[in-house]
C-alpha atoms as a PDB file:
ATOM      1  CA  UNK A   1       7.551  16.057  -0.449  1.00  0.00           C
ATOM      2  CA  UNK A   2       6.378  12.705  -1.239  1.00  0.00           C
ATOM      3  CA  UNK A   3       2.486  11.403  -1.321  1.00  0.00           C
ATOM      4  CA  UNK A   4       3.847   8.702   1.855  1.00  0.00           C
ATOM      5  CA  UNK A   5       5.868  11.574   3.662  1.00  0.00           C
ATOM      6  CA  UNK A   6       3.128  14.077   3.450  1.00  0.00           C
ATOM      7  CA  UNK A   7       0.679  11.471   4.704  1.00  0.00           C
ATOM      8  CA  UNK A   8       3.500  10.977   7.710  1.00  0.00           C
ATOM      9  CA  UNK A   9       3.554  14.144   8.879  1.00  0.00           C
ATOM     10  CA  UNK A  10       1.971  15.194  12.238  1.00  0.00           C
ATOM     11  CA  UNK A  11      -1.897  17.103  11.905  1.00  0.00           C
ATOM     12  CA  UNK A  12      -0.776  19.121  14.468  1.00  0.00           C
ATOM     13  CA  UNK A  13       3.157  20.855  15.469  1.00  0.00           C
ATOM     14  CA  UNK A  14       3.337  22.933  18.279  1.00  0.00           C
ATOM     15  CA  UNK A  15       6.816  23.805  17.537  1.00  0.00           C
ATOM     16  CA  UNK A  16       8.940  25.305  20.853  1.00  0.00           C
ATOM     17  CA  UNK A  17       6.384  28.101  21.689  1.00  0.00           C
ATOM     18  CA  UNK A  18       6.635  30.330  24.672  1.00  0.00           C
ATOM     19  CA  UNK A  19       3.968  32.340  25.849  1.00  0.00           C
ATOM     20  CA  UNK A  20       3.870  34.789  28.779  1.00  0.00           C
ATOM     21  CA  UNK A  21       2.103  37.097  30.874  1.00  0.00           C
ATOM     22  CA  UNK A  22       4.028  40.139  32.356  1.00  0.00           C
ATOM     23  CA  UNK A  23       7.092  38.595  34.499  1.00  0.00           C
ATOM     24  CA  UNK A  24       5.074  35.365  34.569  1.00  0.00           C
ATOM     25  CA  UNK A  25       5.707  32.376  31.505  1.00  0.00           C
ATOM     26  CA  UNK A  26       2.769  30.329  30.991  1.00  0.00           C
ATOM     27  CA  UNK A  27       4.067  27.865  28.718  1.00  0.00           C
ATOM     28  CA  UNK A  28       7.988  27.605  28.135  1.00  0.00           C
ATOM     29  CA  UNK A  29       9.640  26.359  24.894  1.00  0.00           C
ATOM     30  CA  UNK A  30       6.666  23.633  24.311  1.00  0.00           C
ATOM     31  CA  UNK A  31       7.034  21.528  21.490  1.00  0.00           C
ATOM     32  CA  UNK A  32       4.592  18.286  20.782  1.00  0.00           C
ATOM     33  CA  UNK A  33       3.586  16.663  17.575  1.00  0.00           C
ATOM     34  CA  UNK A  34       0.209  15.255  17.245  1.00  0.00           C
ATOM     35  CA  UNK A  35      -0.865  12.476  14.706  1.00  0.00           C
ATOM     36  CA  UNK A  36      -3.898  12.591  12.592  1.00  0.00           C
ATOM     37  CA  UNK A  37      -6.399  10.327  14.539  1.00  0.00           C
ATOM     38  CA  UNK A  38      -4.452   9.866  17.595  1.00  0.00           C
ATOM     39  CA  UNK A  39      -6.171  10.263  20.852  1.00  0.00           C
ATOM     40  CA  UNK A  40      -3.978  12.477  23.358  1.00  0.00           C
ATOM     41  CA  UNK A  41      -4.577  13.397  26.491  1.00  0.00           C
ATOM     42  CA  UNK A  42      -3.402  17.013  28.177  1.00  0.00           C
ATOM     43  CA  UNK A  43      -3.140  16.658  32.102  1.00  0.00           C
ATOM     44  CA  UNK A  44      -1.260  19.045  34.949  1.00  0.00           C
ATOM     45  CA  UNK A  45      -2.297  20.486  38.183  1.00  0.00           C
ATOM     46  CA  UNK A  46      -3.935  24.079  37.655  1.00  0.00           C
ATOM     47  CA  UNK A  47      -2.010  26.595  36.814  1.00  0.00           C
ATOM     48  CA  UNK A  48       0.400  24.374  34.773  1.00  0.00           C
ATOM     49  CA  UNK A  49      -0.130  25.518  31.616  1.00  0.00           C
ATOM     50  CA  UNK A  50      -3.259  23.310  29.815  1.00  0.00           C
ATOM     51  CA  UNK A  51      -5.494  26.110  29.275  1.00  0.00           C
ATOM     52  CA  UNK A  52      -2.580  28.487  27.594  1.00  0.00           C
ATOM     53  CA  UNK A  53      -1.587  25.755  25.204  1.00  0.00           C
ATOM     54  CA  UNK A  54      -4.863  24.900  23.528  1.00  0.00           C
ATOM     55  CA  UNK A  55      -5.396  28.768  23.658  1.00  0.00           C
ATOM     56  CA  UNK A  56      -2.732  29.174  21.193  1.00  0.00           C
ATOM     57  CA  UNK A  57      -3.545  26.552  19.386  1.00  0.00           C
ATOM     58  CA  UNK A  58      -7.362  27.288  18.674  1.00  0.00           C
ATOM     59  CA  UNK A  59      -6.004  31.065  18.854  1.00  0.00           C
ATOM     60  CA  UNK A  60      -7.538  32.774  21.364  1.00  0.00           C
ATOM     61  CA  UNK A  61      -3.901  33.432  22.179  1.00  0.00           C
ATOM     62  CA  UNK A  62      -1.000  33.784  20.306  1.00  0.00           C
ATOM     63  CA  UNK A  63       2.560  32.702  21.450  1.00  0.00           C
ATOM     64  CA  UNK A  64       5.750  35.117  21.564  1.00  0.00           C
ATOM     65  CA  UNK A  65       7.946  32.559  20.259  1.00  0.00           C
ATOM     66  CA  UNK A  66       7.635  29.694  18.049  1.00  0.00           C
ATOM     67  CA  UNK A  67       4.727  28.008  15.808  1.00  0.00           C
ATOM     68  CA  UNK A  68       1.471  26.324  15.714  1.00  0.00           C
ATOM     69  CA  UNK A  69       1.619  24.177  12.536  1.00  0.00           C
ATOM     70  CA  UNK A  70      -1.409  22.571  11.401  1.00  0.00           C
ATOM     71  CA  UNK A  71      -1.700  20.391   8.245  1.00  0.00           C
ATOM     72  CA  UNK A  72       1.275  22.129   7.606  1.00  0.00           C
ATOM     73  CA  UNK A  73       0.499  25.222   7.366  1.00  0.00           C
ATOM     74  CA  UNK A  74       1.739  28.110   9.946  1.00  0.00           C
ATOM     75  CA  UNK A  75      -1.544  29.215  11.326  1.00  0.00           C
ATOM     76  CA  UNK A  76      -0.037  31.796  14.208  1.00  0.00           C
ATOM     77  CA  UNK A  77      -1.849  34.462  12.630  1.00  0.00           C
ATOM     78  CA  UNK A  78      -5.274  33.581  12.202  1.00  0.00           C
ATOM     79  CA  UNK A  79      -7.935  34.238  13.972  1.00  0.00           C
ATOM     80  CA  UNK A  80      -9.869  31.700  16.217  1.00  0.00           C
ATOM     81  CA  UNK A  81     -12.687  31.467  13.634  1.00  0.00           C
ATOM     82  CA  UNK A  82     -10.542  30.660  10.658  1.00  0.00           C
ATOM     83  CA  UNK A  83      -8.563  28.140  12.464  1.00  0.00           C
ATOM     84  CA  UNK A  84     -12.269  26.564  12.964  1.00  0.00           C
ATOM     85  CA  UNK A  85     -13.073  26.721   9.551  1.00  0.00           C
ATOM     86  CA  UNK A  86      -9.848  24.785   8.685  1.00  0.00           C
ATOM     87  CA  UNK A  87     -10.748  21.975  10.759  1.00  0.00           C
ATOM     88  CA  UNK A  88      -9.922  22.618  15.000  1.00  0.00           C
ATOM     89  CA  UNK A  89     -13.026  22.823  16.956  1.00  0.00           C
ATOM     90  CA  UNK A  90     -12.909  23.030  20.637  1.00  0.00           C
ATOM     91  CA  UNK A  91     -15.392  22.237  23.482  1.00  0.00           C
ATOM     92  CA  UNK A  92     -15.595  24.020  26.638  1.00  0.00           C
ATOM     93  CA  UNK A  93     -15.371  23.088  30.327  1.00  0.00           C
ATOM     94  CA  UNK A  94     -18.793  25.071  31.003  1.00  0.00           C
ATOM     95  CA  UNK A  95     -21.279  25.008  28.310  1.00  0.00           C
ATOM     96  CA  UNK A  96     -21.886  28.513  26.641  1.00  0.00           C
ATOM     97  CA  UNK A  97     -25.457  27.376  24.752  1.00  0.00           C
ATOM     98  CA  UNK A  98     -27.901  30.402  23.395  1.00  0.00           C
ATOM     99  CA  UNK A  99     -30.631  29.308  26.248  1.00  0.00           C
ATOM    100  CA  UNK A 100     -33.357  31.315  23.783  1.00  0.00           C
ATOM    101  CA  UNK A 101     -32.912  28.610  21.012  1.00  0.00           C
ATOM    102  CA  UNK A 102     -33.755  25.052  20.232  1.00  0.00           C
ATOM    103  CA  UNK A 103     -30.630  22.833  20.779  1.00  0.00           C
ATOM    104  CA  UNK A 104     -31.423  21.635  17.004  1.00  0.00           C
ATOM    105  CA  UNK A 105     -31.320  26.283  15.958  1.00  0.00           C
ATOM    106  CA  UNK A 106     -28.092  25.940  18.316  1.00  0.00           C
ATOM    107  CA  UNK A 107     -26.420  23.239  16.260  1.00  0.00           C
ATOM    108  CA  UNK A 108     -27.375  25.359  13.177  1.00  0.00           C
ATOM    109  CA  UNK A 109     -25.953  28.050  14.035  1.00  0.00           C
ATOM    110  CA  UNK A 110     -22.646  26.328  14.482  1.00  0.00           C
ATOM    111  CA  UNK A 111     -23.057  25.057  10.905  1.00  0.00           C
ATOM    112  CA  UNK A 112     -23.910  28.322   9.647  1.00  0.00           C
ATOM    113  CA  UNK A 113     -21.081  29.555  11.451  1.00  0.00           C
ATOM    114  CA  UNK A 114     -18.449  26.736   9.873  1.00  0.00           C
ATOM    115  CA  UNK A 115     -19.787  27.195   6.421  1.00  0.00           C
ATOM    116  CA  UNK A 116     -18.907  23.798   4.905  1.00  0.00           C
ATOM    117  CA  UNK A 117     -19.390  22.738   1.392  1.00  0.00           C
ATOM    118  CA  UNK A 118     -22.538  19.792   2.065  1.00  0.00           C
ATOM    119  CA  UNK A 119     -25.102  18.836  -0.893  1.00  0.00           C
ATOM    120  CA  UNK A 120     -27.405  17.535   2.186  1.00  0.00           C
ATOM    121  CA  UNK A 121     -29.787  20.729   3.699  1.00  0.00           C
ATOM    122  CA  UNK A 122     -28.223  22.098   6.835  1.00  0.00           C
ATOM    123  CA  UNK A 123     -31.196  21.103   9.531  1.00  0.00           C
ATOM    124  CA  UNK A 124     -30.307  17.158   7.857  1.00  0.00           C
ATOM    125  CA  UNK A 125     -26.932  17.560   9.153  1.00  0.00           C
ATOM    126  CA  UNK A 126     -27.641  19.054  12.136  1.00  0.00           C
ATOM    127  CA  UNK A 127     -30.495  16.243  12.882  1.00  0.00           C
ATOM    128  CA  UNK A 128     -27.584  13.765  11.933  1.00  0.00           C
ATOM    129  CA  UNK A 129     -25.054  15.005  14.190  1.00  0.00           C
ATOM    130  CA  UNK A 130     -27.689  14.739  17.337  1.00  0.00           C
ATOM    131  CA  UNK A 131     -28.181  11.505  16.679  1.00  0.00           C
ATOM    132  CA  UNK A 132     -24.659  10.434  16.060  1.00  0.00           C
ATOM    133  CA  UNK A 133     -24.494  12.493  19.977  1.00  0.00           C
ATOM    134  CA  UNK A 134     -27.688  10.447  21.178  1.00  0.00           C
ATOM    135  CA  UNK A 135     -29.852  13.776  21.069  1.00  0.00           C
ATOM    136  CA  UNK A 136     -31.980  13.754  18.494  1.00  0.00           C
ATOM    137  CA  UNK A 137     -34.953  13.067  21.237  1.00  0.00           C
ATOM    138  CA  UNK A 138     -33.960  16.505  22.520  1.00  0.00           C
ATOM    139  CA  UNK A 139     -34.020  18.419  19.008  1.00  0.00           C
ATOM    140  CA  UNK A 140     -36.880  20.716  20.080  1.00  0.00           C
ATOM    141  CA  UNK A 141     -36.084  21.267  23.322  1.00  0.00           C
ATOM    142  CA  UNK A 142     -34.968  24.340  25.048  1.00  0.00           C
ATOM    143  CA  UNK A 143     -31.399  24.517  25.273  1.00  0.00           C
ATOM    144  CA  UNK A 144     -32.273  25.511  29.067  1.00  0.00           C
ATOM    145  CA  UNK A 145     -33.912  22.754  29.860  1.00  0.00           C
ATOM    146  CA  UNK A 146     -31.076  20.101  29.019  1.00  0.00           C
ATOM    147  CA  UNK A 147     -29.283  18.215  31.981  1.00  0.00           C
ATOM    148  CA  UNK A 148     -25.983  18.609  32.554  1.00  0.00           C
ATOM    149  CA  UNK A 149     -24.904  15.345  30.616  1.00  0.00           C
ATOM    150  CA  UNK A 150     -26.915  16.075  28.008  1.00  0.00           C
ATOM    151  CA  UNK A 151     -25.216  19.895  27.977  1.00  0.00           C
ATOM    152  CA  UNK A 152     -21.620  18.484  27.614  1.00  0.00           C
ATOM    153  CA  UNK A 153     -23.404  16.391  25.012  1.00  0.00           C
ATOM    154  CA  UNK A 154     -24.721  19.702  23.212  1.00  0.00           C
ATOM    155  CA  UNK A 155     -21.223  21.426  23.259  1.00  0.00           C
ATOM    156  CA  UNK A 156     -19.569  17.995  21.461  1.00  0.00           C
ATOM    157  CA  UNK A 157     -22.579  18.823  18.882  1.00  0.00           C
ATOM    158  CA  UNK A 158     -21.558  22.097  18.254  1.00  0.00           C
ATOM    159  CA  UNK A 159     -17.656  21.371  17.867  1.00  0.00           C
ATOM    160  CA  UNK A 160     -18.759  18.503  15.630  1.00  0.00           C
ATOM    161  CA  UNK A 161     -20.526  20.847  13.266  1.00  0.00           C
ATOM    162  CA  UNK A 162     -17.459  22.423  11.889  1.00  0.00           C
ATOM    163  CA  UNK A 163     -16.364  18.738  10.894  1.00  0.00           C
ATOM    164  CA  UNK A 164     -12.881  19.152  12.650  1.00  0.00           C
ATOM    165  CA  UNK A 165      -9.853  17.416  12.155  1.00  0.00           C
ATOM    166  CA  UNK A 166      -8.540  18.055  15.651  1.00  0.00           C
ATOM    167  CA  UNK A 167     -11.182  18.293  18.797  1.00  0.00           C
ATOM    168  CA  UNK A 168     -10.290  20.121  21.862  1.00  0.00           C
ATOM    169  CA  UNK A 169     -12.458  18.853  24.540  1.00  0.00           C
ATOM    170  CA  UNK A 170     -11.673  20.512  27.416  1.00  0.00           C
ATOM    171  CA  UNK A 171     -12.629  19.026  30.757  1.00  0.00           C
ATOM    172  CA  UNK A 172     -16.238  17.435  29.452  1.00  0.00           C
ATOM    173  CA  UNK A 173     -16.793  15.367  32.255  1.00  0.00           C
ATOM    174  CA  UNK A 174     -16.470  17.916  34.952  1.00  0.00           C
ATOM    175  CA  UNK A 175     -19.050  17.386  37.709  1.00  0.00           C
ATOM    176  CA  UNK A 176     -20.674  14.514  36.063  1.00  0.00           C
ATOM    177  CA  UNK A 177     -21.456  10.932  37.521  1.00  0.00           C
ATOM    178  CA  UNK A 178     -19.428   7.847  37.003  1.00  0.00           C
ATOM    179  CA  UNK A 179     -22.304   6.759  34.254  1.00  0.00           C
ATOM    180  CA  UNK A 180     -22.278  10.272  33.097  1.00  0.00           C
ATOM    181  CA  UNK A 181     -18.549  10.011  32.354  1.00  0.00           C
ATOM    182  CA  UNK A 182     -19.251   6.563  30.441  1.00  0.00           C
ATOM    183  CA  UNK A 183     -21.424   8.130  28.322  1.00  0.00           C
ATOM    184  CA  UNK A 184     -19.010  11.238  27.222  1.00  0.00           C
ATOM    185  CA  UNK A 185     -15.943   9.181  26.801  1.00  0.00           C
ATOM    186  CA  UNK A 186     -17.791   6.409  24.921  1.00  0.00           C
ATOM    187  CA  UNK A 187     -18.788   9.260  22.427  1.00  0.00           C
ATOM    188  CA  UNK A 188     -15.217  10.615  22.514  1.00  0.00           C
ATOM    189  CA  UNK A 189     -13.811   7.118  21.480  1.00  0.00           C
ATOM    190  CA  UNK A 190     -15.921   6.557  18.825  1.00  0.00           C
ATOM    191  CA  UNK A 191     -15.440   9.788  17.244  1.00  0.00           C
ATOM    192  CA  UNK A 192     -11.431   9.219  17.808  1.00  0.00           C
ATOM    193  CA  UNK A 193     -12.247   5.904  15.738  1.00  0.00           C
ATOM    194  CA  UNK A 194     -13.425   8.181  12.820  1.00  0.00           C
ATOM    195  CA  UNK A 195     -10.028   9.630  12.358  1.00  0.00           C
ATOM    196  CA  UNK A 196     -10.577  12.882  14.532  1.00  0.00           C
ATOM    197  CA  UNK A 197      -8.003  13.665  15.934  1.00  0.00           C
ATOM    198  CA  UNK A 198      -8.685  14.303  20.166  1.00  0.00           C
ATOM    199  CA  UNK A 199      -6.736  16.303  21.937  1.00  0.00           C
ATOM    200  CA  UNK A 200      -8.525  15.822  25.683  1.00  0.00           C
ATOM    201  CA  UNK A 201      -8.097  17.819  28.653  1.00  0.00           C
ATOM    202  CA  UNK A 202      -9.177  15.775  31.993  1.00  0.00           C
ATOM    203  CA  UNK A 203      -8.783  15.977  35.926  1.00  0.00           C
ATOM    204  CA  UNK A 204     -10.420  12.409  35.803  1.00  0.00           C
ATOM    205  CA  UNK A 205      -7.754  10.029  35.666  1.00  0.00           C
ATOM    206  CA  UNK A 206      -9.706   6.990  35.073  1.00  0.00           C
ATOM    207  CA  UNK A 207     -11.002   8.861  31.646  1.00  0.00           C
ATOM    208  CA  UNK A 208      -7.734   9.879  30.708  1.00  0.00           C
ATOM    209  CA  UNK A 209      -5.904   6.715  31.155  1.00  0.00           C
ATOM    210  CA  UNK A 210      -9.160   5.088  29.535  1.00  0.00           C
ATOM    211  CA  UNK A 211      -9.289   7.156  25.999  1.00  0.00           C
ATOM    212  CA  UNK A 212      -5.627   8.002  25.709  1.00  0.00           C
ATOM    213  CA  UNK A 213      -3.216   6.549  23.536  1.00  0.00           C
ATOM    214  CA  UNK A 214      -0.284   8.900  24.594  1.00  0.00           C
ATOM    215  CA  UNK A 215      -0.663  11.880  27.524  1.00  0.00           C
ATOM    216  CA  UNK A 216       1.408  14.751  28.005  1.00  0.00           C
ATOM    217  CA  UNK A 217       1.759  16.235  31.711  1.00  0.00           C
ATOM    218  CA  UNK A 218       2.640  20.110  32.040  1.00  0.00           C
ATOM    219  CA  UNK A 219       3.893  21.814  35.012  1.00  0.00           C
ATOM    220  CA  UNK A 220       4.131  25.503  35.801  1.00  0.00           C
ATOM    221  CA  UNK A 221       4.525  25.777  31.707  1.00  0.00           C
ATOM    222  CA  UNK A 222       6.994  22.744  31.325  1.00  0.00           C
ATOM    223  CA  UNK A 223       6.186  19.580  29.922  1.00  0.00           C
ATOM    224  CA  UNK A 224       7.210  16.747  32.823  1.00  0.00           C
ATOM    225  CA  UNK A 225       6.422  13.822  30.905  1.00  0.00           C
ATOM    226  CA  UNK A 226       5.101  12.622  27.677  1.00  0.00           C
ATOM    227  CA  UNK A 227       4.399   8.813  26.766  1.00  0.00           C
ATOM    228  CA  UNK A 228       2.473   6.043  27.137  1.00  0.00           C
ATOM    229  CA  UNK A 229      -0.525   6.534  29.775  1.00  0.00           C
ATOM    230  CA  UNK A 230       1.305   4.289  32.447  1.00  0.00           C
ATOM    231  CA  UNK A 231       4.495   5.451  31.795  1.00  0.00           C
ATOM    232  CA  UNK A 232       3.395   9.039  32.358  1.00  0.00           C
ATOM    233  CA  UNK A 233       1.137   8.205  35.449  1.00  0.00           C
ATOM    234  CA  UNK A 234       3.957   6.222  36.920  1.00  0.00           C
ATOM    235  CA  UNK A 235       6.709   8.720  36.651  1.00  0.00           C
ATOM    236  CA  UNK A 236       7.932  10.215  39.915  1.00  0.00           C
ATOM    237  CA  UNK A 237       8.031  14.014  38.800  1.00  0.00           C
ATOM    238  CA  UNK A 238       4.152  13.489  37.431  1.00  0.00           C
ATOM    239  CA  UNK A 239       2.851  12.123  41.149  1.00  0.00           C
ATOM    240  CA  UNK A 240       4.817  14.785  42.786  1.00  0.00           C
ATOM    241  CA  UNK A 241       3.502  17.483  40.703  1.00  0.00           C
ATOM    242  CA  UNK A 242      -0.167  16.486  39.618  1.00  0.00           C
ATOM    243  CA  UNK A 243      -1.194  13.804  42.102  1.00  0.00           C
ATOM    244  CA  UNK A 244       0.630  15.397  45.676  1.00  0.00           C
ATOM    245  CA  UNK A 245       2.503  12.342  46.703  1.00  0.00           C
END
């Protein structure tokens, strides 16, 4: 393969997997390729088939049939924390902080966890990614005593500390206020403009038609629609399914 073709090729293949539970199939025959840097939004009613698919590809699941290619490289088989250590961080929907620590000793213990190669001390880069998340105010403070904004905020940290190539944010701006939600997708557009790749899972449609440059729709484990963020939010079978009319 060529320097230009390898350079071409998607960060991310999810290549015709199927994945199901007992009689029930949660995702069916899924393929999807992702670009490095793009920002790409993952809607559906619940039950569709969103949570399954970034299961198996941060690997907290793995799928029956077909692949989860990322920078080329088959990566069914590994576990959740190497797949982290090779670049995929995800965020989660309800923030899972250690409430004993600091949120500065919880950001270190993500970079502890990651174990990348820096020459700067690991409490710099820590202090560095707080700021880059508007936190660094908040460095001593009780991970308990954070607001809910400033939670979400917190979890970004923590995915940010493995220095990922693709970020699974997953519902962020759940239960926040329309200023709230500014705030997160402003920081989830600038970090798309860094060449992370942002794979963003959102019930708000505003956000997702706001941050994403394509969107995928899943229903009960089928993609519906993939394309442009009007073309997907116009599209008959998408209303019917994920909006009710």
């Amino acid at each position: 393969m060529t320097n230009d073709a390898a350079s071409d090729a998607p960060l991310l293949q999810v290549a015709a997997i199927t994945r199901t539970f007992g009689g029930f199939t949660a995702l069916d025959n899924i393929s999807v390729d992702i670009r490095k840097g793009e920002r790409f939004g993952l809607i559906g009613p619940n039950g569709s088939g969103k949570t399954t698919l970034i299961n198996c590809i941060s690997g907290a699941l793995r799928p029956q049939v077909g692949n989860v290619i990322f920078c080329g490289e088959n990566i069914n088989e590994l576990p959740p924390h190497l797949r982290a250590r090779r670049g995929i961080a995800r965020s989660f929907q309800i923030p899972r902080p250690f409430k004993s620590m600091t949120v500065l000793e919880n950001l270190m213990v993500g970079l502890d966890f990651a174990r990348v190669d820096s020459s700067q001390p690991e409490e710099e880069v820590a202090m560095s990614i707080l700021t880059r998340m508007g936190l660094a105010s908040k460095a001593d403070a009780a991970s308990d005593k954070l607001s809910q904004v400033e939670l979400r905020k917190m979890e970004l940290a923590r995915a940010m500390a493995v220095r990922p190539k693709l970020l699974i944010s997953d519902e962020a701006m759940a239960g926040l206020s329309s200023s709230e939600v500014d705030e997160v997708l402003d920081l989830l557009i600038s970090l798309g403009e860094e060449d992370i790749t942002i794979i963003m899972i959102e019930h708000i449609m505003q956000a997702v038609m706001r941050f994403s440059e394509r969107v995928m729709c899943l229903d009960a484990g089928k993609i519906i629609a993939i394309g442009a963020p009007n073309e997907v939010m116009g599209n008959k079978r998408v209303q019917e399914a994920y909006l009710g009319t």
